[in-house]
Protein backbone atom coordinates (compact mmCIF):
# COMPACT_ATOMS: atom_id res chain seq x y z
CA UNK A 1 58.84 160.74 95.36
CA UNK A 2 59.60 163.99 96.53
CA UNK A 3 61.25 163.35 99.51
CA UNK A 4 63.44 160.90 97.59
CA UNK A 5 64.43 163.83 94.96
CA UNK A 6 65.39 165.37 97.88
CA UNK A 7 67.32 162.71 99.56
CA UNK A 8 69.27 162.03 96.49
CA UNK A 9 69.55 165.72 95.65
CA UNK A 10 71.33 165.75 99.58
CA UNK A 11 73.08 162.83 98.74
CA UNK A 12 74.65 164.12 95.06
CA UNK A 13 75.55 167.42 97.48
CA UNK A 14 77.72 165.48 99.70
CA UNK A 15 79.34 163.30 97.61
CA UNK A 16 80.42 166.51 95.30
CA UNK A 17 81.75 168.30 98.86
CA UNK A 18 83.85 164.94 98.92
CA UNK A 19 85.70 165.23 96.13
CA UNK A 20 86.08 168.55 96.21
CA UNK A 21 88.33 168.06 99.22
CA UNK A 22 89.93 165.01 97.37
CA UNK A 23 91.05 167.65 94.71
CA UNK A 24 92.28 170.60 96.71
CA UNK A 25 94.41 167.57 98.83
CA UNK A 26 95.66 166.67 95.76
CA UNK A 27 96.60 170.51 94.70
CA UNK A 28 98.07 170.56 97.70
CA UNK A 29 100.36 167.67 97.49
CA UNK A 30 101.29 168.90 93.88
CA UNK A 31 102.94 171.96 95.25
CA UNK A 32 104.15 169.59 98.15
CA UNK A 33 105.36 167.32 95.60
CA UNK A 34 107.08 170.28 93.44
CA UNK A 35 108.48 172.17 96.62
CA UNK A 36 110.79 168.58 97.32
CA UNK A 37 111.75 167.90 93.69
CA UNK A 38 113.00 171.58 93.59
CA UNK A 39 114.86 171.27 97.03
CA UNK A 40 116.31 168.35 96.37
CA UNK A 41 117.84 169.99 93.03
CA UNK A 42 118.44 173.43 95.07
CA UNK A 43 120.75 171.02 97.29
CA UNK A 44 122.89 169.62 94.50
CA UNK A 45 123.56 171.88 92.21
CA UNK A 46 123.68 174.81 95.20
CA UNK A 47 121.26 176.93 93.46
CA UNK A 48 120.37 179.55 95.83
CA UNK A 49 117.32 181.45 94.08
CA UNK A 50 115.70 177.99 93.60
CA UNK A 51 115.94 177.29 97.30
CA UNK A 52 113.99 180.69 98.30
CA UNK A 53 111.42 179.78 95.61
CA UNK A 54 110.86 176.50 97.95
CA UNK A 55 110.75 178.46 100.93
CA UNK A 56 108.69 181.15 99.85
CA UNK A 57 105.99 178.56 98.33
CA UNK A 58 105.25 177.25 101.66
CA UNK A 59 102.85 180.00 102.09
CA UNK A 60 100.29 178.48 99.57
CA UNK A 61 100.61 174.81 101.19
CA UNK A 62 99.58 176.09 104.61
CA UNK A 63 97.49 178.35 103.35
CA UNK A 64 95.53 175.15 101.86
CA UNK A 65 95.87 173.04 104.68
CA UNK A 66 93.77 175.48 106.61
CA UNK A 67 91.27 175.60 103.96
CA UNK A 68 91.26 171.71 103.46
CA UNK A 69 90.96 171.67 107.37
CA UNK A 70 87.97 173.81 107.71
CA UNK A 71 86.15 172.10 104.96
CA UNK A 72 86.44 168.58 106.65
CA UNK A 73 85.06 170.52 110.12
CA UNK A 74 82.36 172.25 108.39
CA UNK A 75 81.52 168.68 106.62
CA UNK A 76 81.67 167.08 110.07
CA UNK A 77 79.29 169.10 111.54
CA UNK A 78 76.93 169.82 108.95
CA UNK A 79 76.74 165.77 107.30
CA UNK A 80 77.66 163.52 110.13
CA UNK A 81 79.12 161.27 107.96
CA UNK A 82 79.66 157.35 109.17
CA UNK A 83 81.30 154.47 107.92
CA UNK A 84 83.71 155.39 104.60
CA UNK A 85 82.62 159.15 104.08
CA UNK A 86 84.04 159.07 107.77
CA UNK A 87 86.80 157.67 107.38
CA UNK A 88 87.55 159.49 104.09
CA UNK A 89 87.37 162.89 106.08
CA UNK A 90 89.43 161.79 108.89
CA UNK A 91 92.10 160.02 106.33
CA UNK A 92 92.03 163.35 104.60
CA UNK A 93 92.64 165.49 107.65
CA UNK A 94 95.53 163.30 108.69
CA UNK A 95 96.93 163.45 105.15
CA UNK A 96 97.15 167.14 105.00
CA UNK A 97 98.99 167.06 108.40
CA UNK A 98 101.69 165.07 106.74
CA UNK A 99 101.78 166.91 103.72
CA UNK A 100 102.04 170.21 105.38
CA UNK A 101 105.38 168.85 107.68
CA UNK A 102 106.70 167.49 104.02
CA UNK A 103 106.62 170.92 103.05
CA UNK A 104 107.97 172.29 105.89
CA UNK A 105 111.02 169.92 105.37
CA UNK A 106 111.32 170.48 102.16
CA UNK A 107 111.42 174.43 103.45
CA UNK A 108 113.81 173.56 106.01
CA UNK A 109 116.24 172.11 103.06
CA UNK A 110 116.02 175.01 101.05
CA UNK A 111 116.78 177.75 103.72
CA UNK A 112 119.69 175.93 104.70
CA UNK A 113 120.94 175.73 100.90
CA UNK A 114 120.14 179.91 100.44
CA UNK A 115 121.63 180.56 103.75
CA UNK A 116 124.71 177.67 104.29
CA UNK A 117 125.98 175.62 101.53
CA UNK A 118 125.66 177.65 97.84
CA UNK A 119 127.74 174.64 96.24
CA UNK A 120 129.89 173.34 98.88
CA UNK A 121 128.98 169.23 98.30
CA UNK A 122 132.18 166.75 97.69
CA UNK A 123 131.17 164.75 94.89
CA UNK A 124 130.41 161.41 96.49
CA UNK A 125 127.71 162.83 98.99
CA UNK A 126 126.53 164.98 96.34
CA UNK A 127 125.64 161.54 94.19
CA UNK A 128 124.13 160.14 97.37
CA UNK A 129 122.16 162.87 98.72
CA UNK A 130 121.00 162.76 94.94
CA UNK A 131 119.74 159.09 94.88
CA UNK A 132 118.24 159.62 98.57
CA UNK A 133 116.44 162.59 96.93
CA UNK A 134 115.32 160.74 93.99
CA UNK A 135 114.12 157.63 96.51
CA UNK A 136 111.81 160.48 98.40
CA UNK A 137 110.27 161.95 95.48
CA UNK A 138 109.14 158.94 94.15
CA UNK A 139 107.62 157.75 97.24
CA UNK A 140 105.85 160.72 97.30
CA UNK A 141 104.44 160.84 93.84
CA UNK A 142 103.02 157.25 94.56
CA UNK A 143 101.74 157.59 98.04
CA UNK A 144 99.52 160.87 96.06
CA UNK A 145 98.50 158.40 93.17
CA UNK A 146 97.96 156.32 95.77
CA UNK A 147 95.35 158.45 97.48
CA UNK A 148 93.78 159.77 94.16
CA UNK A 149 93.24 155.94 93.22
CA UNK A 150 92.50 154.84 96.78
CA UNK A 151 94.91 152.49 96.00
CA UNK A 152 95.80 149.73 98.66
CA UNK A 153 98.27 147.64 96.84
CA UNK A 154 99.88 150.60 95.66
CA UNK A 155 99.78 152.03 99.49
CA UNK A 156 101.36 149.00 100.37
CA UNK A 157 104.35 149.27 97.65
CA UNK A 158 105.35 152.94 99.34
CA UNK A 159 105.43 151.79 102.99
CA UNK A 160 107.44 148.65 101.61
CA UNK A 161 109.78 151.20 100.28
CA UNK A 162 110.70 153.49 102.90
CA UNK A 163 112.83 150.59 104.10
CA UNK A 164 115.34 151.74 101.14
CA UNK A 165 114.72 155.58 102.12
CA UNK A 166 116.56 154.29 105.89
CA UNK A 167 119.00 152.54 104.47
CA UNK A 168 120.66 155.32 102.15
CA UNK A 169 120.36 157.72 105.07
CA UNK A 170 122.68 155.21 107.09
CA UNK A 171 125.45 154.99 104.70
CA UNK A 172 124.99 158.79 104.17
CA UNK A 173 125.71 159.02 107.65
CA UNK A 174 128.29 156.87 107.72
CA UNK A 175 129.92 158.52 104.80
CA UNK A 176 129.47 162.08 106.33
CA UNK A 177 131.26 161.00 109.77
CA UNK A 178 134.13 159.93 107.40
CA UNK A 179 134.14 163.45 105.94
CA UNK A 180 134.35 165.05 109.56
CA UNK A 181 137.12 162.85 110.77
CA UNK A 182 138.81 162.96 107.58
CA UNK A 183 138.79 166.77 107.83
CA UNK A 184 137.53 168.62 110.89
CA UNK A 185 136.96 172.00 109.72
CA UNK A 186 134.18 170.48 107.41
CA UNK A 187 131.96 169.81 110.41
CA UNK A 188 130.12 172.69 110.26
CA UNK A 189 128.95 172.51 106.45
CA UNK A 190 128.86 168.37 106.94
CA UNK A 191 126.49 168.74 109.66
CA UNK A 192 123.96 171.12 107.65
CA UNK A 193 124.30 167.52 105.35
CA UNK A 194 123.41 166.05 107.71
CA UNK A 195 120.10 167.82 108.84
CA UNK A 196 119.07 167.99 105.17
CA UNK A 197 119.18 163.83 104.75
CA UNK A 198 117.33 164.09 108.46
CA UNK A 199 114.54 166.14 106.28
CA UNK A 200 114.75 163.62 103.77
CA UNK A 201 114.23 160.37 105.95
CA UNK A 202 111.43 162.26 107.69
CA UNK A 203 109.79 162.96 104.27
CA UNK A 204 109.79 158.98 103.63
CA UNK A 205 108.19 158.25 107.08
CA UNK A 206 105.68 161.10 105.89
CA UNK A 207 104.67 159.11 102.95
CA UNK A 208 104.39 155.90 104.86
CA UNK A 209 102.12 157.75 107.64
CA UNK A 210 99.70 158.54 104.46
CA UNK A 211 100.04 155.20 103.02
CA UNK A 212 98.78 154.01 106.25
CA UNK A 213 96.03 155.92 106.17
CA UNK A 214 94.92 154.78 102.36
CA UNK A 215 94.60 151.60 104.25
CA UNK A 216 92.77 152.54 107.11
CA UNK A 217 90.70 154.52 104.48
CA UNK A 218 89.87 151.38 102.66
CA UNK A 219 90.26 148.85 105.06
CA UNK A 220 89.38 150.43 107.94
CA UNK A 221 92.05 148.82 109.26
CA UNK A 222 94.73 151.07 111.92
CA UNK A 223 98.54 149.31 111.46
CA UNK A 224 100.16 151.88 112.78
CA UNK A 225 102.08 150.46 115.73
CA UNK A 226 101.92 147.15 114.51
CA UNK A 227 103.53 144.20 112.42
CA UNK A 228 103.11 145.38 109.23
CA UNK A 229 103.78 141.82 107.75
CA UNK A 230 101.58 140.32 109.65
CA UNK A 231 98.31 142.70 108.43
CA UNK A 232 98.54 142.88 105.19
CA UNK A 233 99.26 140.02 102.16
């Protein structure tokens, strides 16, 4: 009986050390999640103080990632976990990864607001850059309910919906090299445009990549590389 107690004493330990990691990844994709809203906004309306805030928040999403990280190595080492619990800790490291880059893009769209554009938009990419925003965003806010639901189906909606993400940053594109032929001295600020929707579409293939690994989470199924159709109903 005693070594039982003990065994399920062990067991309650580990599975408390699990979600504890759960929680600080979802902290961490909160201030992810709050860093692109606030970029995206920063971008449109040229707000300059609101881009530094995004830049300067960065700091607190690596400085989880590390922490995240050295949890998962410490509960490598110490539990040996197999099946699930493994893949749970290797879905989570991966998932930081991504969240950390989304930050760093998110960064990346907010120095170049502080530092390059302070309001300089036409209208008509302005609306665009606003929808592509808004597509981003709410990729991201699923893909996280995603992974605090372990959600499969729901996985599956946010890879589905990148698709739309690669679309708008075509005819953004498109619509920019219109602007540059229409009026070459605008290809300086057009092409800082043009890097920020690059962040953007990058954020999208960010939230597939975690998507992905809900599945392989739950499924223990890897599609990365593969038909995606042809794995999953």
């Amino acid at each position: 009986m005693a070594d039982l107690n003990l065994d399920q004493h062990i067991s309650q330990q580990f599975n408390d050390e699990l979600e504890e990691v759960r929680s600080k990844v979802l902290r961490m994709g909160g201030i992810v999640e709050s860093q692109l809203s606030d970029a995206v906004r920063a971008m449109i309306q040229g707000d300059q103080n609101l881009a530094r805030e995004v830049a300067d928040r960065d700091i607190e999403v690596n400085a989880l990632e590390v922490d995240i990280d050295d949890e998962c190595v410490r509960i490598l080492a110490r539990r040996q976990p197999a099946a699930s619990d493994l893949r749970l800790v290797m879905a989570v490291i991966k998932t930081i990864t991504d969240l950390e880059r989304i930050g760093d893009e998110a960064k990346r769209v907010g120095r170049m607001v502080e530092t390059e554009l302070s309001g300089m938009l036409a209208e008509d990419i302005r609306s665009e850059i606003g929808y592509m925003g808004e597509l981003v965003q709410q990729m991201l806010t699923r893909v996280l309910n995603a992974f605090a639901r372990i959600d499969v189906d729901m996985a599956v909606d946010v890879i589905k919906s990148d698709n739309n993400v690669d679309v708008k940053y075509v005819s953004i594109t498109r619509q920019l090299i219109t602007h540059m032929a229409e009026d070459p001295r605008s290809i300086p600020t057009v092409l800082k445009v043009q890097w920020a929707a690059r962040s953007m579409e990058r954020i999208g293939d960010r939230c597939q990549n975690i998507a992905e690994y809900i599945i392989y989470l739950v499924k223990g199924q890897d599609i990365r590389h593969t038909e995606f159709a042809d794995l999953i109903d």
